[in-house]
Protein backbone atom coordinates (compact mmCIF):
# COMPACT_ATOMS: atom_id res chain seq x y z
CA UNK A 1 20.53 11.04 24.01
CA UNK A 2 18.56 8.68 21.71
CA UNK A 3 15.25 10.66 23.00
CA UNK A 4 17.05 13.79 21.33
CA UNK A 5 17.68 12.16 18.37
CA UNK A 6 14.36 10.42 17.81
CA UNK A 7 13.06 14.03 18.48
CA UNK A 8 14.86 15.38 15.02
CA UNK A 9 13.52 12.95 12.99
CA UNK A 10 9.64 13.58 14.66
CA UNK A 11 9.92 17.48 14.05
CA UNK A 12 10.92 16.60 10.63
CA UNK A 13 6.97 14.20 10.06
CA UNK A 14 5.29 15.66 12.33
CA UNK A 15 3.17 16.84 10.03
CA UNK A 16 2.58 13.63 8.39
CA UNK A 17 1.80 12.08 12.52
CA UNK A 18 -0.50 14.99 12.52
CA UNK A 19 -2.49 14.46 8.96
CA UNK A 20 -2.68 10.56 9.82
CA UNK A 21 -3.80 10.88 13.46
CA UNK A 22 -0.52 8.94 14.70
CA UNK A 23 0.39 8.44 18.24
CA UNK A 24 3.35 7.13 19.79
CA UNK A 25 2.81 3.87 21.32
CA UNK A 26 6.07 3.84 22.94
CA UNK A 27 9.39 5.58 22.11
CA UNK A 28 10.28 4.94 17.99
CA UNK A 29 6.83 3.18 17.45
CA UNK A 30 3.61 5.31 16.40
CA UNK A 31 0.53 4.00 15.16
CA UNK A 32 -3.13 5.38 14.05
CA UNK A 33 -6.26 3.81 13.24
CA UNK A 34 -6.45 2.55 9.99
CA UNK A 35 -9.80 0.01 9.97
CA UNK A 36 -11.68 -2.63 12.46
CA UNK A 37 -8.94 -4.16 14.55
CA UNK A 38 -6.17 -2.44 12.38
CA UNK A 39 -3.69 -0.18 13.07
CA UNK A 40 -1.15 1.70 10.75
CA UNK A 41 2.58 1.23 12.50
CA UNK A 42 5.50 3.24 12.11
CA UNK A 43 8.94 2.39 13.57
CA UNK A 44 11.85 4.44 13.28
CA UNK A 45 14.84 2.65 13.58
CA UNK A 46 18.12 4.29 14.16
CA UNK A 47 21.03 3.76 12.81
CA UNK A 48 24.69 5.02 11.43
CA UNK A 49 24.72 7.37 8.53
CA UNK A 50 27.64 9.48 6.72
CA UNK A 51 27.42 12.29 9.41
CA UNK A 52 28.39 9.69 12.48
CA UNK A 53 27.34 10.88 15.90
CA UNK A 54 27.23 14.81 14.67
CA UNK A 55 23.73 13.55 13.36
CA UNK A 56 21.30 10.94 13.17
CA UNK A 57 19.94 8.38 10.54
CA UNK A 58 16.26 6.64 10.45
CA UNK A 59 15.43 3.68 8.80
CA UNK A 60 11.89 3.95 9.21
CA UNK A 61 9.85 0.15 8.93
CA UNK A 62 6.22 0.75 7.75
CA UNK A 63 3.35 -1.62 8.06
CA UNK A 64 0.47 -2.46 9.77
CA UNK A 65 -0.85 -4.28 12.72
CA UNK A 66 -3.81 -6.41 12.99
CA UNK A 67 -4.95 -6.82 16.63
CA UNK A 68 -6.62 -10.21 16.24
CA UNK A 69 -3.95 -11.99 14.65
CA UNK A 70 -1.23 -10.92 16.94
CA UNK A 71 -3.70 -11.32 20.43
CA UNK A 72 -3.81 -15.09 19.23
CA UNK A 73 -0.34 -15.49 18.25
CA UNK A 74 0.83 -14.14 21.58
CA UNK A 75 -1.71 -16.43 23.56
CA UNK A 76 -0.49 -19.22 21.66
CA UNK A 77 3.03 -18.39 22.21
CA UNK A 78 2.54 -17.47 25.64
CA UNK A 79 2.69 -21.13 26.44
CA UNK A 80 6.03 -22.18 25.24
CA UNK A 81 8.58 -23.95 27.56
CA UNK A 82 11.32 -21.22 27.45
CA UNK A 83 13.67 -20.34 29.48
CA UNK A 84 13.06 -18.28 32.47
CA UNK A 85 15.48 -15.38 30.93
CA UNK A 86 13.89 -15.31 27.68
CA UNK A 87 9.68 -15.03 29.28
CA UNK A 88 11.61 -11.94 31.62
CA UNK A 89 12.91 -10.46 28.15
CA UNK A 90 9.27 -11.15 26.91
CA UNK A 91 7.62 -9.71 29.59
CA UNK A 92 9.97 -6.52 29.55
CA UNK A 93 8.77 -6.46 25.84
CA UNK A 94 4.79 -6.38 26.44
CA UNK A 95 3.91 -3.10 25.19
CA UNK A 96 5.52 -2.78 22.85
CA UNK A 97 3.71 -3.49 19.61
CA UNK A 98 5.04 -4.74 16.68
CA UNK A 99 3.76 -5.08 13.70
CA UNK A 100 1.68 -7.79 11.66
CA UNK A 101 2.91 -6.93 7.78
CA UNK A 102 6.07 -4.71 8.29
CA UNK A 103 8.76 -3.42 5.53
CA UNK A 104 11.55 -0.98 5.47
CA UNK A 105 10.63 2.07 3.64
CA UNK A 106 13.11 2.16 1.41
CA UNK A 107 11.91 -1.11 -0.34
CA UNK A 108 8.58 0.93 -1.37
CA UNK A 109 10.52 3.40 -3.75
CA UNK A 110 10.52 3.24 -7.01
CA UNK A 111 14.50 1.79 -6.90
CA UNK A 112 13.53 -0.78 -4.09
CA UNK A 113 16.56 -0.94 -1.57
CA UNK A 114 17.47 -0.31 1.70
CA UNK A 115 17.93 2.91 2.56
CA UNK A 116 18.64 5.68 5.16
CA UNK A 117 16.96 9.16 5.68
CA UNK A 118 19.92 11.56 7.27
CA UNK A 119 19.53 14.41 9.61
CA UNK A 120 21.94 16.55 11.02
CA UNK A 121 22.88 18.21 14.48
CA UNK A 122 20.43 20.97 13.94
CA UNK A 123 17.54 18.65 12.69
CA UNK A 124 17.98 19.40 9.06
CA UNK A 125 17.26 16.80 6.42
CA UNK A 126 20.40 16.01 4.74
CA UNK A 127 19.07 13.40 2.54
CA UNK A 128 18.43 13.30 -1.44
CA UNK A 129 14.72 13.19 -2.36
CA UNK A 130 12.60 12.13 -1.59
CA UNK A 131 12.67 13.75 1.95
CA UNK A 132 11.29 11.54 4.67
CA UNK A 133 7.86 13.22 5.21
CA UNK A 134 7.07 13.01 1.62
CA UNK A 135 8.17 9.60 1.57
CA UNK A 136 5.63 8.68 4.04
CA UNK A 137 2.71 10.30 2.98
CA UNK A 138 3.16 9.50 -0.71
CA UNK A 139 4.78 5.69 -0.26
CA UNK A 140 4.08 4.59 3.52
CA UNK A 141 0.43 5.52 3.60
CA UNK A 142 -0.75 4.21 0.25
CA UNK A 143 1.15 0.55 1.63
CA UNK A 144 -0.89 1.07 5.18
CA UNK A 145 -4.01 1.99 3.27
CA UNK A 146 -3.97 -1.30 0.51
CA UNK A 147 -3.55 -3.61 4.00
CA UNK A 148 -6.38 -2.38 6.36
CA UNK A 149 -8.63 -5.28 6.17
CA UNK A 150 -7.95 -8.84 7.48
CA UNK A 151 -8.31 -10.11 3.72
CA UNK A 152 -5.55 -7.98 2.40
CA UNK A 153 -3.31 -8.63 5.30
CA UNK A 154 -3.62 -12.55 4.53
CA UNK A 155 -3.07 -11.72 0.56
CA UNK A 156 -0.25 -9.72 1.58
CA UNK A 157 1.48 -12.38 4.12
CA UNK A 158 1.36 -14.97 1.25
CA UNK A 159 5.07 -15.34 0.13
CA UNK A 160 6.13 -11.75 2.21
CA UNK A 161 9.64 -11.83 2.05
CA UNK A 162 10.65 -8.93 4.48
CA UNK A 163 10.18 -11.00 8.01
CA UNK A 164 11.57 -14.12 9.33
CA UNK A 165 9.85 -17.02 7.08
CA UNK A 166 8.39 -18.68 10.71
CA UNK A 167 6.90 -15.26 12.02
CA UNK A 168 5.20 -15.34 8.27
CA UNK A 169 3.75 -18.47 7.67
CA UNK A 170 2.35 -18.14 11.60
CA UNK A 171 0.46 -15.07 11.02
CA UNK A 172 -0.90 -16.04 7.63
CA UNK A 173 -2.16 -19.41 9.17
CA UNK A 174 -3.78 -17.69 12.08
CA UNK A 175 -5.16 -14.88 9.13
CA UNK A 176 -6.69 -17.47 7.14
CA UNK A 177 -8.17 -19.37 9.71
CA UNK A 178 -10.16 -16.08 10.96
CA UNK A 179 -10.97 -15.78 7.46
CA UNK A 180 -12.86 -19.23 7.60
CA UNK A 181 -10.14 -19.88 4.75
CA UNK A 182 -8.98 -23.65 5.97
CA UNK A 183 -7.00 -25.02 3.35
CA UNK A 184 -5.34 -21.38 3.63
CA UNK A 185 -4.60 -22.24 7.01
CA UNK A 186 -3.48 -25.70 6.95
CA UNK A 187 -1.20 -25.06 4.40
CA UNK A 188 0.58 -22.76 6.35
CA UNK A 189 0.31 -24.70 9.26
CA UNK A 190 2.00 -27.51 7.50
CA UNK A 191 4.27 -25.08 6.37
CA UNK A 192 5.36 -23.99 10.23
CA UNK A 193 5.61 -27.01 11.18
CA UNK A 194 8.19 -28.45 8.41
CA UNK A 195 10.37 -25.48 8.78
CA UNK A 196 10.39 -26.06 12.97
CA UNK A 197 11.29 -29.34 12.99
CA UNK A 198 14.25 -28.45 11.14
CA UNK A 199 15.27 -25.39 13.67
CA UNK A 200 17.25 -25.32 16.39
CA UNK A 201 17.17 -22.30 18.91
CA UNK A 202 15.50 -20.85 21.47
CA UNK A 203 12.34 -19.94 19.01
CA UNK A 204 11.70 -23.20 18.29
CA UNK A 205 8.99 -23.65 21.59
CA UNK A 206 7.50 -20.84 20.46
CA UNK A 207 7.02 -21.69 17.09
CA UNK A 208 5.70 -25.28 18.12
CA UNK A 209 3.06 -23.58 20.25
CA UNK A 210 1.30 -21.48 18.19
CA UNK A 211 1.54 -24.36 15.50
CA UNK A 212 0.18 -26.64 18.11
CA UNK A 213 -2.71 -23.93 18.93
CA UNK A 214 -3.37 -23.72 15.26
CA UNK A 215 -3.77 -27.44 14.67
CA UNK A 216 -6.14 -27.50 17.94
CA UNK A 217 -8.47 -24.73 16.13
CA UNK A 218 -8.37 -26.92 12.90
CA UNK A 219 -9.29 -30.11 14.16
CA UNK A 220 -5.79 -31.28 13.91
């Protein structure tokens, strides 16, 4: 059932995918080149819209995803004392890509809110314009396009509000620090660091090992 319902929202951009040389990673997340070690992502969230389960609703999350940053953030990581529940949760996870700078399309319009794109039993857009392909090309891609260097990822990651604050500041340190940027990265270093040893959870080992990898690159 939720392959079916993906599939009315794909007909609808397919065009778009097609244009942008998009390819689905795994089920609800495409990406496409974009530049070295960059890739344009695309996730599209389901959720519940006005028609209930006679249709379908997409909140699609736009972004990009830079391949250094996140290999070093999940080698860091990897190492975290976690429980052995959470690393099988992890491991069922690898694969499936997420995204370095990510934000809910609907945020990118002019009126800057969350937002859901409708579609009904027969696949037909039921929502007010803009419709979702022409969202995409002229919001989504313009976004994906300003962030497909490493530089423009780090200026973008500095104060990005549309991600947990920790998952931030962790790929901004590791961003500046490949950027030869240091007191970029040990301020967000510092940063991490203040905010995990106020947490409590079971992200707080992670956290604390990619901090602790990023203080071993710096010289501590």
């Amino acid at each position: 059932m939720p392959a079916l319902r993906v599939a009315r929202v794909v007909n609808a951009i397919q065009g778009f995918l097609d244009e942008h040389s998009f390819r689905r990673q795994v089920p609800q997340i495409y990406v496409a080149p974009l530049g070295h070690d960059v890739d344009a992502w695309l996730g599209l969230n389901l959720g519940s819209g006005s028609l209930g389960l006679a249709g379908v609703a997409v909140n699609p999350v736009i972004g990009v995803r830079h391949v250094g940053i996140e290999s070093r953030y999940a080698s860091w990581s990897s190492g975290a004392e976690v429980p052995d529940w959470v690393k099988a949760r992890s491991t069922a996870k690898q694969g499936h890509p997420g995204a370095t700078l990510a934000v809910p399309l609907g945020y990118l319009l002019p009126d800057a809110r969350a937002r859901l794109w409708e579609f009904d039993r027969e696949g037909r857009e039921v929502t007010p314009d803009p419709l979702l392909e022409a969202a995409l090309e002229d919001y989504a891609w313009p976004f994906m396009r300003a962030h497909s260097e490493l530089a423009t990822i780090a200026m973008g990651l500095d104060g990005w509000r549309h991600a947990m604050r920790e998952e931030v500041l962790a790929r901004r340190a590791i961003a500046c620090l490949m950027l030869g940027d240091r007191e970029g990265a040990v301020a967000a270093t510092s940063a991490l660091e203040d905010r995990v040893s106020r947490m409590v959870g079971l992200a707080v080992p992670r956290y604390r090992a990619v901090a602790e990898g990023l203080r071993a690159q710096l010289g501590g």
